[in-house]
PDB file of N, CA and C in Angstrom:
ATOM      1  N   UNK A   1     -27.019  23.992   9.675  1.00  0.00           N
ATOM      2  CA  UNK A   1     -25.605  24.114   9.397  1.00  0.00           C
ATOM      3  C   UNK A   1     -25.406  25.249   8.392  1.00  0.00           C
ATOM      4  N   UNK A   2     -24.340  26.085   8.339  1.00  0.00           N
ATOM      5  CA  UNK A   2     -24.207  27.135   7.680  1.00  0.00           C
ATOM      6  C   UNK A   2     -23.284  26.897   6.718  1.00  0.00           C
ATOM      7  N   UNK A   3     -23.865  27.612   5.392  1.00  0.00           N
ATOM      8  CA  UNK A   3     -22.768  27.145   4.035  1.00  0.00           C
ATOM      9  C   UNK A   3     -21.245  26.932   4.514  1.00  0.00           C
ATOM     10  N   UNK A   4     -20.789  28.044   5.770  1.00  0.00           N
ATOM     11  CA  UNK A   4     -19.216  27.800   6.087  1.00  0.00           C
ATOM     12  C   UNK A   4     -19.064  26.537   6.463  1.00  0.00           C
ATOM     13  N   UNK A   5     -19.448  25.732   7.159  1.00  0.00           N
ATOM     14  CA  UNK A   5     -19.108  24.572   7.841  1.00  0.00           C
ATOM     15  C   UNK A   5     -19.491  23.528   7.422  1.00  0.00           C
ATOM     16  N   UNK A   6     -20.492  23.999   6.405  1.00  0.00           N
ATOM     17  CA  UNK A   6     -21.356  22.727   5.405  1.00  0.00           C
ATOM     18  C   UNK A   6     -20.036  22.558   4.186  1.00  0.00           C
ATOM     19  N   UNK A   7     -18.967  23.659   4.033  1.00  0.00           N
ATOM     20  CA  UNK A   7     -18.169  23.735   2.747  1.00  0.00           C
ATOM     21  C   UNK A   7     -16.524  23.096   3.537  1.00  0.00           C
ATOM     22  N   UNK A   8     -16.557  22.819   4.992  1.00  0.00           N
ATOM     23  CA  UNK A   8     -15.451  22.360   5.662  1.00  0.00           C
ATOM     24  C   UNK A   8     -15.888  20.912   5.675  1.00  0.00           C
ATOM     25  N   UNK A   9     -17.149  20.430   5.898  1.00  0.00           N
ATOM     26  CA  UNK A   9     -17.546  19.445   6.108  1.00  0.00           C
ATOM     27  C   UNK A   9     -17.846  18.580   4.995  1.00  0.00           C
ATOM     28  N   UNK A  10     -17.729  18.934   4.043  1.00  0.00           N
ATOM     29  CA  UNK A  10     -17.944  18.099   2.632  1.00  0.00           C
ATOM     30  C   UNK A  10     -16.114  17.480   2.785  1.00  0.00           C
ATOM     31  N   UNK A  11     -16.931  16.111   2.209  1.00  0.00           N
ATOM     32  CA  UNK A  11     -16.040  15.715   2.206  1.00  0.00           C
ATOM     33  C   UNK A  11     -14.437  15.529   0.859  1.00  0.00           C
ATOM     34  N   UNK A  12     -15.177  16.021  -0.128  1.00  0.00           N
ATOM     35  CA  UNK A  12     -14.672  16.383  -1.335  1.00  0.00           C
ATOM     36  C   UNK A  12     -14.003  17.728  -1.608  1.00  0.00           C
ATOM     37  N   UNK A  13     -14.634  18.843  -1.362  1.00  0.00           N
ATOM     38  CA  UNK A  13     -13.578  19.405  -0.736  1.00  0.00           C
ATOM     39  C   UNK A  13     -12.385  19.600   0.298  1.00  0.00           C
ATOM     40  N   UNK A  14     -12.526  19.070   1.373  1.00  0.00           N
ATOM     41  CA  UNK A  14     -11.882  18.733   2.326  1.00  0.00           C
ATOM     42  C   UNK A  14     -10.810  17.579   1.549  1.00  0.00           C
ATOM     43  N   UNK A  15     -11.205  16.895   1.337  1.00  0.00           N
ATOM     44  CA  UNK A  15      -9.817  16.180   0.358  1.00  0.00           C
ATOM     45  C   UNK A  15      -9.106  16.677  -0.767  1.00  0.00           C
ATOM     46  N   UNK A  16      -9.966  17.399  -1.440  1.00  0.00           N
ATOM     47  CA  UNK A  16      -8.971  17.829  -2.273  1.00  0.00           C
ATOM     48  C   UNK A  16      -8.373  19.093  -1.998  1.00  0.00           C
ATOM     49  N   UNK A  17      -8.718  19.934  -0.808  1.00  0.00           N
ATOM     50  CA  UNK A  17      -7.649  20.601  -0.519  1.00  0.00           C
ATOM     51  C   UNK A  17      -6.416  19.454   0.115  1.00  0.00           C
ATOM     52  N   UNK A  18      -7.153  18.656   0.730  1.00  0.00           N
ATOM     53  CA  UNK A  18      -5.550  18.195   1.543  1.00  0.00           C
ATOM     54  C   UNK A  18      -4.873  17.197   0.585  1.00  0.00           C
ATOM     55  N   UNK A  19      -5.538  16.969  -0.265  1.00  0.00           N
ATOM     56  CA  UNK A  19      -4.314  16.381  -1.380  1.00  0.00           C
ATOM     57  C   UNK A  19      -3.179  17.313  -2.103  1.00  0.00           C
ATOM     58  N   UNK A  20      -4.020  18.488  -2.261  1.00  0.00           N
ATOM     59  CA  UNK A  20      -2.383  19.534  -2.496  1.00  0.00           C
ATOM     60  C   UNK A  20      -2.133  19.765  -1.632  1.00  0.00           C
ATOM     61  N   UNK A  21      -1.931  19.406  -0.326  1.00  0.00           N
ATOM     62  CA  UNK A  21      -1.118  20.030   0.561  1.00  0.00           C
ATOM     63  C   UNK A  21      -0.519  19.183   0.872  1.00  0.00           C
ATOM     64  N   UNK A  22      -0.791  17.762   0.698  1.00  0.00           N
ATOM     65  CA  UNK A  22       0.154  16.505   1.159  1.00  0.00           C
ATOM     66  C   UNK A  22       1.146  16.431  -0.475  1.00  0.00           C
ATOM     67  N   UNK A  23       0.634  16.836  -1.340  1.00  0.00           N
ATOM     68  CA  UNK A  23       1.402  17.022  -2.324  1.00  0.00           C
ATOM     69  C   UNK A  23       2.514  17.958  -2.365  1.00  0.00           C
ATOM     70  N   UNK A  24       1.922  18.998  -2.266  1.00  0.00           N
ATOM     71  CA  UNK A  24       3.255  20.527  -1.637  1.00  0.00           C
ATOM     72  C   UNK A  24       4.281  19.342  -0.685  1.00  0.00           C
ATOM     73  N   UNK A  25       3.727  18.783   0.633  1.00  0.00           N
ATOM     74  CA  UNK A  25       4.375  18.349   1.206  1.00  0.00           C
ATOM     75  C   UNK A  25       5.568  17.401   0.856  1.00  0.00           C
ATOM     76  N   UNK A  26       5.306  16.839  -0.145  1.00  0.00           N
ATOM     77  CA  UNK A  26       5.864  15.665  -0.276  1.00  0.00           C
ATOM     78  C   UNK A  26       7.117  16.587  -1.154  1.00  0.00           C
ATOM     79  N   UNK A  27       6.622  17.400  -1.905  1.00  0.00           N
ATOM     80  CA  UNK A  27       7.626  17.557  -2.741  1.00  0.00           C
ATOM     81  C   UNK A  27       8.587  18.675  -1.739  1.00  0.00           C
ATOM     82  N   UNK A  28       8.575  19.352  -0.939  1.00  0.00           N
ATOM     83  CA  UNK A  28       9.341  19.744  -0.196  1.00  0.00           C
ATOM     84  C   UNK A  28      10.182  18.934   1.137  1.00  0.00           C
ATOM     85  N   UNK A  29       9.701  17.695   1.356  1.00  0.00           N
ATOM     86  CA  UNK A  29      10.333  16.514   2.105  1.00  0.00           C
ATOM     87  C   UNK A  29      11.533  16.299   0.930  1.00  0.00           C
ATOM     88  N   UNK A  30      11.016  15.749  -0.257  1.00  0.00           N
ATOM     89  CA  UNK A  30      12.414  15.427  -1.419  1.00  0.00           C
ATOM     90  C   UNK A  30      13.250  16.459  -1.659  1.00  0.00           C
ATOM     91  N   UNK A  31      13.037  17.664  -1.348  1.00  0.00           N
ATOM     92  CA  UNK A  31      13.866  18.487  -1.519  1.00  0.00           C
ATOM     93  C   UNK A  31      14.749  18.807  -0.448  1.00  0.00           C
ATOM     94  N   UNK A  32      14.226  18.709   0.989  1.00  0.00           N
ATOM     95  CA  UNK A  32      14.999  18.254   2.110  1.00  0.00           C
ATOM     96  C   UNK A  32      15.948  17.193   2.043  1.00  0.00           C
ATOM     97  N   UNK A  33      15.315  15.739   1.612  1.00  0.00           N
ATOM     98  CA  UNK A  33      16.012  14.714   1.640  1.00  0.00           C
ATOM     99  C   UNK A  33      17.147  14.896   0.867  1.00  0.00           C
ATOM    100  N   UNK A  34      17.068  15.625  -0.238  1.00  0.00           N
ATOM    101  CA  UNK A  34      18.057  15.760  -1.309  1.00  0.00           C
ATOM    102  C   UNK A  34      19.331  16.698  -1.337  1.00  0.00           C
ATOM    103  N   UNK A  35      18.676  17.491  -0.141  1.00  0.00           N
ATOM    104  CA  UNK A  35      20.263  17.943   0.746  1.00  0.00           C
ATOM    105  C   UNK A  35      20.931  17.403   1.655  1.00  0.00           C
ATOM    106  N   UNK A  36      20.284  16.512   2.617  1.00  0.00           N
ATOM    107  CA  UNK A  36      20.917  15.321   3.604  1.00  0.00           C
ATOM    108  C   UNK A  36      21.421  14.252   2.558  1.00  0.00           C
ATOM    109  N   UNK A  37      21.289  14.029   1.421  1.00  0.00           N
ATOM    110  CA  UNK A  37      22.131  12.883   0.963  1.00  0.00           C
ATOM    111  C   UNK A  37      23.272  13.803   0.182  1.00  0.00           C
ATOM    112  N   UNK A  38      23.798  14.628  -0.210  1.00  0.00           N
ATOM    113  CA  UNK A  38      24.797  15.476  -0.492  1.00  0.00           C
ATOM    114  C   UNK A  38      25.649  15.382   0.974  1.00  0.00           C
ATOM    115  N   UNK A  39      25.512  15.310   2.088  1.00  0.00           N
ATOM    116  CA  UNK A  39      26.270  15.323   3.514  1.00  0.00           C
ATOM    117  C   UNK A  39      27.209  14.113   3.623  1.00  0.00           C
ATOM    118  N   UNK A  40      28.142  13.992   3.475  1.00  0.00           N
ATOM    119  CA  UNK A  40      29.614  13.272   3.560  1.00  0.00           C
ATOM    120  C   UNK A  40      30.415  13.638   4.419  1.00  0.00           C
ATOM    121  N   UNK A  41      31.270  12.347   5.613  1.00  0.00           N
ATOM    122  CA  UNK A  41      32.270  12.776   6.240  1.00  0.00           C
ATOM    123  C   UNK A  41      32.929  12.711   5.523  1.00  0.00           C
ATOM    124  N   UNK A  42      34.096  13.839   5.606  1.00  0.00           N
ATOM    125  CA  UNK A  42      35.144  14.271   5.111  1.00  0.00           C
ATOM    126  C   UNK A  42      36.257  12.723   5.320  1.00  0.00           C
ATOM    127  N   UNK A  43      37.005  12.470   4.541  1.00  0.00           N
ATOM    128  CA  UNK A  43      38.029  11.129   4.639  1.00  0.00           C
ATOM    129  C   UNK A  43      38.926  11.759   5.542  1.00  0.00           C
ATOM    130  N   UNK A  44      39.309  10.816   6.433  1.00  0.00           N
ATOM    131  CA  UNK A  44      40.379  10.809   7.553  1.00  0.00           C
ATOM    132  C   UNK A  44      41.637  10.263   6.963  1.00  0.00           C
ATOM    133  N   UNK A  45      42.656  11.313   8.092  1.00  0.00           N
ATOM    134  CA  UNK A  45      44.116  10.836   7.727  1.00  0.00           C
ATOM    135  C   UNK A  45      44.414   9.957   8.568  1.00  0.00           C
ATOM    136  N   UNK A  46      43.696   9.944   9.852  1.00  0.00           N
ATOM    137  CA  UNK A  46      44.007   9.223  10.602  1.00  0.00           C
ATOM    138  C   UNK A  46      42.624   8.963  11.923  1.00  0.00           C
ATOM    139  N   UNK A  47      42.504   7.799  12.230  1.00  0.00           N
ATOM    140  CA  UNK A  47      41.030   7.493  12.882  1.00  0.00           C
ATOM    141  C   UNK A  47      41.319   8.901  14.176  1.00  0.00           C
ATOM    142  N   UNK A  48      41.388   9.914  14.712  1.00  0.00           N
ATOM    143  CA  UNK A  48      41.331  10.622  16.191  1.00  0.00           C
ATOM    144  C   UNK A  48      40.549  11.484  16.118  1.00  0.00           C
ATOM    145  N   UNK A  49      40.330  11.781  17.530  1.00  0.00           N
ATOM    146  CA  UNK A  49      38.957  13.036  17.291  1.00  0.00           C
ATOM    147  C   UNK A  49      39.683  14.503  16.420  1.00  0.00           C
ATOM    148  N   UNK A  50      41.049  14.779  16.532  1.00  0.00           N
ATOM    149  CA  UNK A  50      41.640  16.146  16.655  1.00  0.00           C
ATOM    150  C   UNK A  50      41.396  15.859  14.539  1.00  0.00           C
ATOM    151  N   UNK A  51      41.703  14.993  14.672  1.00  0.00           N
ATOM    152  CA  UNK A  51      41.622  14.661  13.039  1.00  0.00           C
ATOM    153  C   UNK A  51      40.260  14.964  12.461  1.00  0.00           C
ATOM    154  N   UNK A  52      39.206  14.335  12.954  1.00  0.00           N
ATOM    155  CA  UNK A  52      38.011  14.370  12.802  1.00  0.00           C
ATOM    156  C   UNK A  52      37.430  16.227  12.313  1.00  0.00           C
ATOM    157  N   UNK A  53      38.235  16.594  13.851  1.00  0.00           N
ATOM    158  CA  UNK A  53      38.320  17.818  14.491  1.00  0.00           C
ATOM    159  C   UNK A  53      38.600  18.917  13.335  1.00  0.00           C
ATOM    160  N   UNK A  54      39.889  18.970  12.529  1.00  0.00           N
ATOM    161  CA  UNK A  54      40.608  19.734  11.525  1.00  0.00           C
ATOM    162  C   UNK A  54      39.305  18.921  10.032  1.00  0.00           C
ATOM    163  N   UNK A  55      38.852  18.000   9.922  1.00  0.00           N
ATOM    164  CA  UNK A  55      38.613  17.450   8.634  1.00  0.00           C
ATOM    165  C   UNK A  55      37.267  18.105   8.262  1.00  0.00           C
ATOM    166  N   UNK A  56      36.304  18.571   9.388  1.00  0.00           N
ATOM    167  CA  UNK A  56      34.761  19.323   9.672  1.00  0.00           C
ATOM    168  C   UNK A  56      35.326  20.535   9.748  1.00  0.00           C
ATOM    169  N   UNK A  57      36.241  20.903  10.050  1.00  0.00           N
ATOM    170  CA  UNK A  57      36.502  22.548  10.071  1.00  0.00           C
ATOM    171  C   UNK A  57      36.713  22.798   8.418  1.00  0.00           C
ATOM    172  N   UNK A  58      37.349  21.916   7.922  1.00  0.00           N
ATOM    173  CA  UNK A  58      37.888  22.583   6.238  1.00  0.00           C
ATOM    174  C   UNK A  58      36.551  22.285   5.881  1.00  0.00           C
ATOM    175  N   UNK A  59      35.476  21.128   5.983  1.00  0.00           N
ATOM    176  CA  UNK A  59      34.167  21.402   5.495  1.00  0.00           C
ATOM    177  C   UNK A  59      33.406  22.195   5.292  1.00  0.00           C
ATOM    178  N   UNK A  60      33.589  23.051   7.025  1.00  0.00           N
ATOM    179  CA  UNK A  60      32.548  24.104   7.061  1.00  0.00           C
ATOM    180  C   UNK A  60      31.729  24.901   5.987  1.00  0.00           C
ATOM    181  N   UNK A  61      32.398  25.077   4.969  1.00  0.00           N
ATOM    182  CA  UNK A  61      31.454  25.731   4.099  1.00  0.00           C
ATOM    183  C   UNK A  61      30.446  25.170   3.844  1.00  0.00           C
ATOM    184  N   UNK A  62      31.015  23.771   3.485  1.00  0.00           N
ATOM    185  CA  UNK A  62      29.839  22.760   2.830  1.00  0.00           C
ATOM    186  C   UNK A  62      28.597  22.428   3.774  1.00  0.00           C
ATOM    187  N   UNK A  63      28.721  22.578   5.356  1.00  0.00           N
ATOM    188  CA  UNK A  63      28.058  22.303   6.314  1.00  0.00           C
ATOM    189  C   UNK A  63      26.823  23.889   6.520  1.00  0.00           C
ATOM    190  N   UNK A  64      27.943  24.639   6.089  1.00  0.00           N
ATOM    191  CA  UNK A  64      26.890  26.216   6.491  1.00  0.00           C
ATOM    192  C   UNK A  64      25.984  26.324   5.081  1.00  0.00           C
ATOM    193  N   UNK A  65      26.445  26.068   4.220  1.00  0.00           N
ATOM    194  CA  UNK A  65      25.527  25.996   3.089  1.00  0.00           C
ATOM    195  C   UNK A  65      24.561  25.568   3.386  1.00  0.00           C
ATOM    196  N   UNK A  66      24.923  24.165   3.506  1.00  0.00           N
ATOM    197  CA  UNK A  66      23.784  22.920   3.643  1.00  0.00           C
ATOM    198  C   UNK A  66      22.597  23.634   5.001  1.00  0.00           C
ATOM    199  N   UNK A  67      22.803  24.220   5.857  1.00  0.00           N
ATOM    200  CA  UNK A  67      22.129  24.818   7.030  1.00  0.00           C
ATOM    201  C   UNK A  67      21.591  25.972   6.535  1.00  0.00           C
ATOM    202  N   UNK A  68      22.069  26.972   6.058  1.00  0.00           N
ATOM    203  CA  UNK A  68      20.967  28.096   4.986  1.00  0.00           C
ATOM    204  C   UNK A  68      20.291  27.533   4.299  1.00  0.00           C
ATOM    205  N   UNK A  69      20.520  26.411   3.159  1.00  0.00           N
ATOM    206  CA  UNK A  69      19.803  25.918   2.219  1.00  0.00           C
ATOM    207  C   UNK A  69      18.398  25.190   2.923  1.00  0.00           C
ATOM    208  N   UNK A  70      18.265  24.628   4.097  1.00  0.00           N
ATOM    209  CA  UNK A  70      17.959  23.766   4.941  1.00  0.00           C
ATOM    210  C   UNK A  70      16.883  24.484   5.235  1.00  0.00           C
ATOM    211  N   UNK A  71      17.434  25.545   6.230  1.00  0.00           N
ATOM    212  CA  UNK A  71      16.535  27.196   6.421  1.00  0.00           C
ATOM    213  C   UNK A  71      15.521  27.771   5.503  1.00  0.00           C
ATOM    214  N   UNK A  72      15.601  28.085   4.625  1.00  0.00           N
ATOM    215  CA  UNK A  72      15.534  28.741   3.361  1.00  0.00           C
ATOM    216  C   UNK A  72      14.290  27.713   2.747  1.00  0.00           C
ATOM    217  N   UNK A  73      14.611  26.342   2.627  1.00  0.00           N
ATOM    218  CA  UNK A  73      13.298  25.385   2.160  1.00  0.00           C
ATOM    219  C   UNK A  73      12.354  25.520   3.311  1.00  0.00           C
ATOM    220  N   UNK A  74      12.653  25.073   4.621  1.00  0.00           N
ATOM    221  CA  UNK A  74      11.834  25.248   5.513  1.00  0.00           C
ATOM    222  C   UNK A  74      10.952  26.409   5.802  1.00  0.00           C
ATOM    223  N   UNK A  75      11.584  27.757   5.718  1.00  0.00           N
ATOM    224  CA  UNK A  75      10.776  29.089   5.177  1.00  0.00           C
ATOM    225  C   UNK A  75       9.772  28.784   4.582  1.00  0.00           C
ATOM    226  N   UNK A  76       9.856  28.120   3.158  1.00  0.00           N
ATOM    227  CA  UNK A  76       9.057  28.261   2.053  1.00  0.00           C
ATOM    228  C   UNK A  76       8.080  27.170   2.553  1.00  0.00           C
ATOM    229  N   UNK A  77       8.519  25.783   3.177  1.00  0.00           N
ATOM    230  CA  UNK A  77       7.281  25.589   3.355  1.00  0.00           C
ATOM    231  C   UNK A  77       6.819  25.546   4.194  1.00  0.00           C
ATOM    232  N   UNK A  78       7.035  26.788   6.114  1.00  0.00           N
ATOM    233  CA  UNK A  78       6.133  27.457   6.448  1.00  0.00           C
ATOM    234  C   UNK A  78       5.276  28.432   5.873  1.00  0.00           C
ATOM    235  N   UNK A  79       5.537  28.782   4.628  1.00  0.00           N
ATOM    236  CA  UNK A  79       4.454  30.219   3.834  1.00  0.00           C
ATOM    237  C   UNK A  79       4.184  29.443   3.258  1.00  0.00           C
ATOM    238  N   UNK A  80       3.892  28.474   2.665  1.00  0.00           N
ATOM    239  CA  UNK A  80       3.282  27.669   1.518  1.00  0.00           C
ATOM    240  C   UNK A  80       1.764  27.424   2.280  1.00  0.00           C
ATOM    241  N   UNK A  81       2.135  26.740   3.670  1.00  0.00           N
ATOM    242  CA  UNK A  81       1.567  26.148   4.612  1.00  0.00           C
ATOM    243  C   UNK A  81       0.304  27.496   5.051  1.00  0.00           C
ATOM    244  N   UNK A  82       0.951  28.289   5.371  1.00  0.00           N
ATOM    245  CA  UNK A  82       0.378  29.580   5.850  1.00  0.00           C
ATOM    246  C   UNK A  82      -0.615  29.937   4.902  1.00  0.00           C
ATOM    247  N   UNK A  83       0.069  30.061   3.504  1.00  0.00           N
ATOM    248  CA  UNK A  83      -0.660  30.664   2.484  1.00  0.00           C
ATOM    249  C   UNK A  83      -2.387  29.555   2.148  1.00  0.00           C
ATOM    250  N   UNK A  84      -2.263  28.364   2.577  1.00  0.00           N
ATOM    251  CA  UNK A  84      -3.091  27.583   2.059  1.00  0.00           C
ATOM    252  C   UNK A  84      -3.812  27.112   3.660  1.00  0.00           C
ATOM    253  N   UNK A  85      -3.802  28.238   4.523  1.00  0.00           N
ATOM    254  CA  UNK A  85      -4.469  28.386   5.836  1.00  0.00           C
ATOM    255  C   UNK A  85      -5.379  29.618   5.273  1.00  0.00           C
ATOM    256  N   UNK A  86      -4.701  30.425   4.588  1.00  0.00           N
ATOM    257  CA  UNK A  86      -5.527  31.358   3.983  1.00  0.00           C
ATOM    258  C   UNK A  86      -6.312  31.412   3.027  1.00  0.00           C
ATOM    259  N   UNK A  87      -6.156  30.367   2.131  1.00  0.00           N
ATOM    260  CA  UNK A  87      -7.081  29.756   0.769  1.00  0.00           C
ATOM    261  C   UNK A  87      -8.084  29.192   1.525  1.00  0.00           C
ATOM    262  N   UNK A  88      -7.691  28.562   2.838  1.00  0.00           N
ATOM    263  CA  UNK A  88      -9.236  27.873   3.323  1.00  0.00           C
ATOM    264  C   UNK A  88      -9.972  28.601   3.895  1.00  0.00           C
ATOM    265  N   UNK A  89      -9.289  29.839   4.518  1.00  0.00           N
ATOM    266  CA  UNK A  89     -10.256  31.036   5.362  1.00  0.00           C
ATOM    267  C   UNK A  89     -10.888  31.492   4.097  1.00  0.00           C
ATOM    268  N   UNK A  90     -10.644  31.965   2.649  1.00  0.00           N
ATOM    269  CA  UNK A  90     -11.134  32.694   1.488  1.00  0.00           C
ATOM    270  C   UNK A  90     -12.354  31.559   1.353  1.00  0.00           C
ATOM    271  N   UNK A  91     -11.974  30.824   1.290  1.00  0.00           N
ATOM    272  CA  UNK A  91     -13.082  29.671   0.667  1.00  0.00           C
ATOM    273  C   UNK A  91     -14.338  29.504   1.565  1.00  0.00           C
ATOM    274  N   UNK A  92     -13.902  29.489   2.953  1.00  0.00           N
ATOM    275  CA  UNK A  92     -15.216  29.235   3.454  1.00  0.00           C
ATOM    276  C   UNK A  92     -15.425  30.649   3.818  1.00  0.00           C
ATOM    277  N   UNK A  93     -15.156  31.588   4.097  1.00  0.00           N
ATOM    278  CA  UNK A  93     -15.719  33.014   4.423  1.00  0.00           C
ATOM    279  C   UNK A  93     -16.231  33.354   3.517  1.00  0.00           C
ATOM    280  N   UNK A  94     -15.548  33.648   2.365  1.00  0.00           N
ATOM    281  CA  UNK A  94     -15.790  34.542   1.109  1.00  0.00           C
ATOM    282  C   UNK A  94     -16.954  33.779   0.024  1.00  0.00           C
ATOM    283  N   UNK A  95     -16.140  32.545  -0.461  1.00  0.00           N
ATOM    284  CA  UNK A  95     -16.509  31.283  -1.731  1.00  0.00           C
ATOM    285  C   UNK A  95     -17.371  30.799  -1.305  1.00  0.00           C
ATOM    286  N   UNK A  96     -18.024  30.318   0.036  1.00  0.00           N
ATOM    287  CA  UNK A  96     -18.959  29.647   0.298  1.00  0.00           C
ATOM    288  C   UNK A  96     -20.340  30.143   0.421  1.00  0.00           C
ATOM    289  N   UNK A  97     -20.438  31.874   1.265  1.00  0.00           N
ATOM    290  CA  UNK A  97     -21.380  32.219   1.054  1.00  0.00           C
ATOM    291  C   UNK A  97     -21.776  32.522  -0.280  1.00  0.00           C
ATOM    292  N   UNK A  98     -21.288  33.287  -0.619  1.00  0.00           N
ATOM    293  CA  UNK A  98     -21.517  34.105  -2.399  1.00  0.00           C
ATOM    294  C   UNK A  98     -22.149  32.237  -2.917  1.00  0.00           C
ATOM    295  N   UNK A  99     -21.715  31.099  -2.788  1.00  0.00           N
ATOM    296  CA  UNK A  99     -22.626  30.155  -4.010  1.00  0.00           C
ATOM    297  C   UNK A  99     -23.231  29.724  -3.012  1.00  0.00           C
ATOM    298  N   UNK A 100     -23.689  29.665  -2.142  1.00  0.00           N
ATOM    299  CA  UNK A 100     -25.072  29.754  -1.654  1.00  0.00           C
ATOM    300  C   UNK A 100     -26.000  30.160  -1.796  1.00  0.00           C
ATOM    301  N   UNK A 101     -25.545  31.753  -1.457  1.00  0.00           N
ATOM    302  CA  UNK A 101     -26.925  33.015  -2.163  1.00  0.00           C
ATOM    303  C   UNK A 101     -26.840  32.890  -3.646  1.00  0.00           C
ATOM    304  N   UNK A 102     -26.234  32.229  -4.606  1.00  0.00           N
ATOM    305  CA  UNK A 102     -26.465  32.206  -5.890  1.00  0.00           C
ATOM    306  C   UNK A 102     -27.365  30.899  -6.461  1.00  0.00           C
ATOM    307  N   UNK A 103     -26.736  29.564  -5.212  1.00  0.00           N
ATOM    308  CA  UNK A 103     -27.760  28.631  -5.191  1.00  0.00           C
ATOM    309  C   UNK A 103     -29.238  29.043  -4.962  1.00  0.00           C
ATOM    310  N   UNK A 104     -29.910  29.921  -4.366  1.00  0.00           N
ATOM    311  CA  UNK A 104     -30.692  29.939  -3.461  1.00  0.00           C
ATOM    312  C   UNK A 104     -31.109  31.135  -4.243  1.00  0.00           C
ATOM    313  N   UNK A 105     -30.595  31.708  -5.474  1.00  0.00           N
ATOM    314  CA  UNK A 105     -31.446  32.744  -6.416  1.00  0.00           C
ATOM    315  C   UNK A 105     -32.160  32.104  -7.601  1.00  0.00           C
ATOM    316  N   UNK A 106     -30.963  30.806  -7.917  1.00  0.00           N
ATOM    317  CA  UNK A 106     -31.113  30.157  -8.871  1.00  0.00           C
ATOM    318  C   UNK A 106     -32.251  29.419  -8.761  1.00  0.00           C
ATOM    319  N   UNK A 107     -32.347  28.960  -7.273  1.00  0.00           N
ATOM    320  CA  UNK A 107     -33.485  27.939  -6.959  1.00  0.00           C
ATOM    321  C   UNK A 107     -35.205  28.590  -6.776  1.00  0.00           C
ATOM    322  N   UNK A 108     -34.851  29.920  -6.825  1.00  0.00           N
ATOM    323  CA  UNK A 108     -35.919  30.362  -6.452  1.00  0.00           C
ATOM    324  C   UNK A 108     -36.737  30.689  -7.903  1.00  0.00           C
ATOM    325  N   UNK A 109     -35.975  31.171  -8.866  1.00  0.00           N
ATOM    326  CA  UNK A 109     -36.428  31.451  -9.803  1.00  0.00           C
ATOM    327  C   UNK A 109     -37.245  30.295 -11.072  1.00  0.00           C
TER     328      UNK A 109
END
């Protein structure tokens, strides 16, 4: 087995990367959630759709916000996501060989 797959296959690393990432996760779910509970129907003058109809139109701002803002988190945590696809390519390409051959200087000497 080669230091790369020996450093995917541990199981201690392998968790503690995915504990910050279920962590990242979590905290960008609450930040989602925390714009869906700001979302309120607008109070009616009267129960009809045309009512309904005029009461979401004067919202709109509050609705297009909420949909950029929405956007905009989701962005961040596709690159968060991305970025820590790339911490694991560094780690086992780069980090894993280099302390191998340093294991394996150390051990020799």
């Amino acid at each position: 087995m080669t230091a790369e797959s020996e450093f995917l296959h541990d199981d201690r690393n392998r968790r503690a990367l995915d504990r910050v990432v279920f962590l990242s996760d979590g905290v960008f779910a609450i930040a989602l959630t925390l714009l869906v509970l700001d979302l309120r129907l607008p109070p009616l003058a009267a129960h009809s759709a045309s009512a309904l109809a005029r009461a979401l139109a004067a919202d709109a701002p509050r609705f297009v916000a909420f949909v950029i803002s929405f956007e905009v988190i989701g962005i961040f945590w596709l690159a968060h996501l991305r970025l820590f696809s790339v911490i694991t390519w560094v780690l086992v390409a780069v980090v894993a060989p280099i302390g191998e051959r340093i294991a394996r200087r150390c051990s020799s000497r």
